[in-house]
Each structure stands twice: as C-alpha cells, then as structure tokens.
N, C-alpha and C. Protein backbone atom coordinates (compact mmCIF):
# COMPACT_ATOMS: atom_id res chain seq x y z
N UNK A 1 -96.87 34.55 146.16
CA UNK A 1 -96.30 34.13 144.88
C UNK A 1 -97.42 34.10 143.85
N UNK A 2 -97.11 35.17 142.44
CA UNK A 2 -97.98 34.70 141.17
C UNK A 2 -97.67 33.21 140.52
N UNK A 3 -98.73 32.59 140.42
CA UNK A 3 -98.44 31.53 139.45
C UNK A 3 -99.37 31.35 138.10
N UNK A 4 -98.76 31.15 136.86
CA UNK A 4 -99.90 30.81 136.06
C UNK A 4 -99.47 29.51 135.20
N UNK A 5 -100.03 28.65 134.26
CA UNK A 5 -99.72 27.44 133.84
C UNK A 5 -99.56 27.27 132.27
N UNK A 6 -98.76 26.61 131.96
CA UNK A 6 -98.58 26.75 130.39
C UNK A 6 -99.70 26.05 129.92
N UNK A 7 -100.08 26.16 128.96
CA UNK A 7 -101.34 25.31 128.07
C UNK A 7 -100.42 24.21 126.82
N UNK A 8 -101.31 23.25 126.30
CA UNK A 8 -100.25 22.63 125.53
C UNK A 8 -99.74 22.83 124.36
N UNK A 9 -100.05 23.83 124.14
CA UNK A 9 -99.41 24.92 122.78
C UNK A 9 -98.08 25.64 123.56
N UNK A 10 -97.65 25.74 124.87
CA UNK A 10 -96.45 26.09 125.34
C UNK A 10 -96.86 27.41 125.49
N UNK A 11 -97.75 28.13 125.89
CA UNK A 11 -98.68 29.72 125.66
C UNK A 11 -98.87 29.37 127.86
N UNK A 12 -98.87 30.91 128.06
CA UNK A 12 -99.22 31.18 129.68
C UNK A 12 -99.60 32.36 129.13
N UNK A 13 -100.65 32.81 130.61
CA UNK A 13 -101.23 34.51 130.68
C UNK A 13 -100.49 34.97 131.34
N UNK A 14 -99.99 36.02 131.25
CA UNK A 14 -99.01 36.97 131.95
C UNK A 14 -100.58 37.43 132.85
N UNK A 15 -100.31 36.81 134.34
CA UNK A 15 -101.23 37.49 135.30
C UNK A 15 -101.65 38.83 135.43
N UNK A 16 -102.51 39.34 136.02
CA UNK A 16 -103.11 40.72 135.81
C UNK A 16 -102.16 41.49 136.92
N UNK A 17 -101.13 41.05 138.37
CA UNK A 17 -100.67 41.50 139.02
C UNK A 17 -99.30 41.73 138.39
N UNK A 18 -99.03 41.22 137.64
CA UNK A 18 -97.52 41.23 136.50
C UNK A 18 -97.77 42.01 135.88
N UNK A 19 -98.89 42.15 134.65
CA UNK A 19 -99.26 43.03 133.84
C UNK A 19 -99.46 44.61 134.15
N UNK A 20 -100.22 44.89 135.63
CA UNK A 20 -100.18 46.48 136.17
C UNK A 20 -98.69 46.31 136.56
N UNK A 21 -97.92 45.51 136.91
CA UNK A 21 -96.68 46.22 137.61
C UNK A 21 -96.01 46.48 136.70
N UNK A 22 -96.03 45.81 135.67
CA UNK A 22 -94.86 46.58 134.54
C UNK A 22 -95.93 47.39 133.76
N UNK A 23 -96.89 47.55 134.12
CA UNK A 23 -97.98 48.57 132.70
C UNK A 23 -97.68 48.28 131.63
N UNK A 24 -97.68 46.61 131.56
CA UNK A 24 -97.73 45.75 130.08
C UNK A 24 -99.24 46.20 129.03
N UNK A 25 -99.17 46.39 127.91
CA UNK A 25 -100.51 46.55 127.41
C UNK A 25 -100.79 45.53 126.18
N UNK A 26 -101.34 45.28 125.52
CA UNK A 26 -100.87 44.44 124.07
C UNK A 26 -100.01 45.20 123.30
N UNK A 27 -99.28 43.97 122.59
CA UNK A 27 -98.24 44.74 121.63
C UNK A 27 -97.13 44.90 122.34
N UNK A 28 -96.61 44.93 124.13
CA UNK A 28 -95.53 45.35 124.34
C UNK A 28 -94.71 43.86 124.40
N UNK A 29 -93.41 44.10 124.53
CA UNK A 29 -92.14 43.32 124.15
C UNK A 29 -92.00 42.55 125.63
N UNK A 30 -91.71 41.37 125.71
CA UNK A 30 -90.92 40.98 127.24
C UNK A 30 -89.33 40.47 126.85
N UNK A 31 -88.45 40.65 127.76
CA UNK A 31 -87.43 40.20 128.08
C UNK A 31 -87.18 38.83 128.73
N UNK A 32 -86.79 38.12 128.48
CA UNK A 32 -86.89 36.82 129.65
C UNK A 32 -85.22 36.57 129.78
N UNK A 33 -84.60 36.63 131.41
CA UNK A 33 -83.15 36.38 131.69
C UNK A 33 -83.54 35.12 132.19
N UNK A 34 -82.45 33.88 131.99
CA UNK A 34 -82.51 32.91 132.76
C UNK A 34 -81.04 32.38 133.64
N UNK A 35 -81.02 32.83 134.64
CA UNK A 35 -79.87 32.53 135.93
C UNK A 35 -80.39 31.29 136.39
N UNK A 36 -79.57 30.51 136.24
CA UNK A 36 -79.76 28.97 137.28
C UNK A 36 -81.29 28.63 136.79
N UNK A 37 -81.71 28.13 137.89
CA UNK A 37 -83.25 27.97 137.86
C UNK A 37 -83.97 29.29 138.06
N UNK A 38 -84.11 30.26 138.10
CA UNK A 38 -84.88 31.39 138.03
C UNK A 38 -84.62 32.12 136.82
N UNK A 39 -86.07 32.67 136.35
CA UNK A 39 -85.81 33.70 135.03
C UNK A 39 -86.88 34.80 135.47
N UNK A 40 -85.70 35.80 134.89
CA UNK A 40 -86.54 37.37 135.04
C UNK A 40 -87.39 37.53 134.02
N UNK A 41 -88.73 38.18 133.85
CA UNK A 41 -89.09 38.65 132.78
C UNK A 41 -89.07 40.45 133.59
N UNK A 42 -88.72 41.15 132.71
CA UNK A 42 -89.27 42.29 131.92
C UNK A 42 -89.80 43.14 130.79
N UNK A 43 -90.30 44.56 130.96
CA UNK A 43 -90.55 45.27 129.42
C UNK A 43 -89.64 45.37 128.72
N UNK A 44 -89.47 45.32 127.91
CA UNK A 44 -88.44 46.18 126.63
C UNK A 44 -88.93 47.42 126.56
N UNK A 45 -87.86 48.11 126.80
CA UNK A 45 -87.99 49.78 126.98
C UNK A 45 -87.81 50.07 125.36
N UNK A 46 -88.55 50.71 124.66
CA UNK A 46 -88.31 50.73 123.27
C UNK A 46 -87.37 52.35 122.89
N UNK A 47 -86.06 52.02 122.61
CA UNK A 47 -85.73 53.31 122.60
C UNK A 47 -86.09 54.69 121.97
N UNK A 48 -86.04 55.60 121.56
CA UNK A 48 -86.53 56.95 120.95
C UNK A 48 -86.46 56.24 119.45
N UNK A 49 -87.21 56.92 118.34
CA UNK A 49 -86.89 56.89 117.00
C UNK A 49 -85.79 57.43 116.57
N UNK A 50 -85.18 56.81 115.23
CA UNK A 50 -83.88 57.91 115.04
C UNK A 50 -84.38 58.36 113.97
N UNK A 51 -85.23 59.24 113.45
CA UNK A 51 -85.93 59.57 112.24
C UNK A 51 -84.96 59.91 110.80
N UNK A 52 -83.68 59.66 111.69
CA UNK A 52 -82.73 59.90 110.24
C UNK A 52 -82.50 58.39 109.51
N UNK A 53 -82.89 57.53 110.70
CA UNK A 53 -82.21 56.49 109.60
C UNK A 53 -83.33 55.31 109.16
N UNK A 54 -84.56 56.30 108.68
CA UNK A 54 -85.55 55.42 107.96
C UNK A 54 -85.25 55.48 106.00
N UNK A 55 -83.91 54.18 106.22
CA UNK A 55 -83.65 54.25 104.85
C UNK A 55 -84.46 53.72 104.21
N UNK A 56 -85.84 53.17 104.21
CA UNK A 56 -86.82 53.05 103.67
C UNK A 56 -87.61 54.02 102.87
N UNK A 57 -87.55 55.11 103.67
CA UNK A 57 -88.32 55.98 102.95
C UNK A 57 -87.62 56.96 102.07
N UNK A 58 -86.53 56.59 101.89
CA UNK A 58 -85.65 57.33 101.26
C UNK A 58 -85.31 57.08 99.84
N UNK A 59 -85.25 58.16 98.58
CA UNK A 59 -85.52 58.22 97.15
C UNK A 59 -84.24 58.68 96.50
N UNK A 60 -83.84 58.09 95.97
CA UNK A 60 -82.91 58.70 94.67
C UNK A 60 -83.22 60.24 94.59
N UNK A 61 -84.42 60.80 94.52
CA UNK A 61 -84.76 61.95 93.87
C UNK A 61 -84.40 63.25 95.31
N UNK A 62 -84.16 62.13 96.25
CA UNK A 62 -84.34 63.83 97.40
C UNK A 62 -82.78 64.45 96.97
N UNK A 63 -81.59 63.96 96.61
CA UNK A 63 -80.66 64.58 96.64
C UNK A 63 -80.85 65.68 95.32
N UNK A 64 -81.66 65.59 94.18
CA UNK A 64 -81.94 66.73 93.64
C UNK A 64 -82.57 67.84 94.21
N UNK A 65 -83.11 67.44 95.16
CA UNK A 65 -83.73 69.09 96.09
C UNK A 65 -82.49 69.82 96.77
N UNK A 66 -81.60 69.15 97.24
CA UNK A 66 -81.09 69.50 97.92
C UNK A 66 -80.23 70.74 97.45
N UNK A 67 -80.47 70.81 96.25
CA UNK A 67 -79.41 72.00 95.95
C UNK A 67 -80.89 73.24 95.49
N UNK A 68 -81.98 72.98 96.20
CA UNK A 68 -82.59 74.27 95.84
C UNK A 68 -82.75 75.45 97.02
C-alpha cells in the first residue's frame, strides 16, 4: 500500500509510484471518484482540440475575406 499525509494547508504529494503509473507530469489534471469510503484518483484524458471553436480568436473582419 502507497501512503502519503496531508500537511495543514490540506496539500499531499502524489507519490512517485502513483505519479510513473499514470505518467502524471506537472500541469496534468486528476480526477478524484468517491464510493463509500474509497476514492479513485485518475488523469484527465484531455480531449483533441476543436480548432473550429476558438471563438476567441475570431473577428468581425474574417467574414469579409470570405467572399475573395
């Protein structure tokens, strides 16, 4: 059994035998399920980009190209 301990800021290290098994790196996402007394953690699988729907980057002006 891994064990690690919360600190009193409510913060734990995700152990180094947790971390290679999911090939956690910084920056990645966890999941936490909680059934009864046991909780799963996993990765968040981050799905593909949808490069169409970055309405952010998107301008009043592109629909004037569109007719060239």
């Amino acid at each position: 059994m891994i064990q690690s301990r919360i600190t009193s800021k409510a913060q734990t290290t995700v152990p180094r035998a947790v971390r290679t098994a999911l090939r956690l790196g910084a920056g990645d996402a966890l999941a936490w399920v909680i059934e009864g007394d046991r909780v799963t953690v996993s990765l968040v699988r981050a799905e593909p980009a949808d490069f169409a729907s970055f309405g952010e980057w998107s301008d009043p002006l592109d629909s004037v190209y569109d007719d060239l």
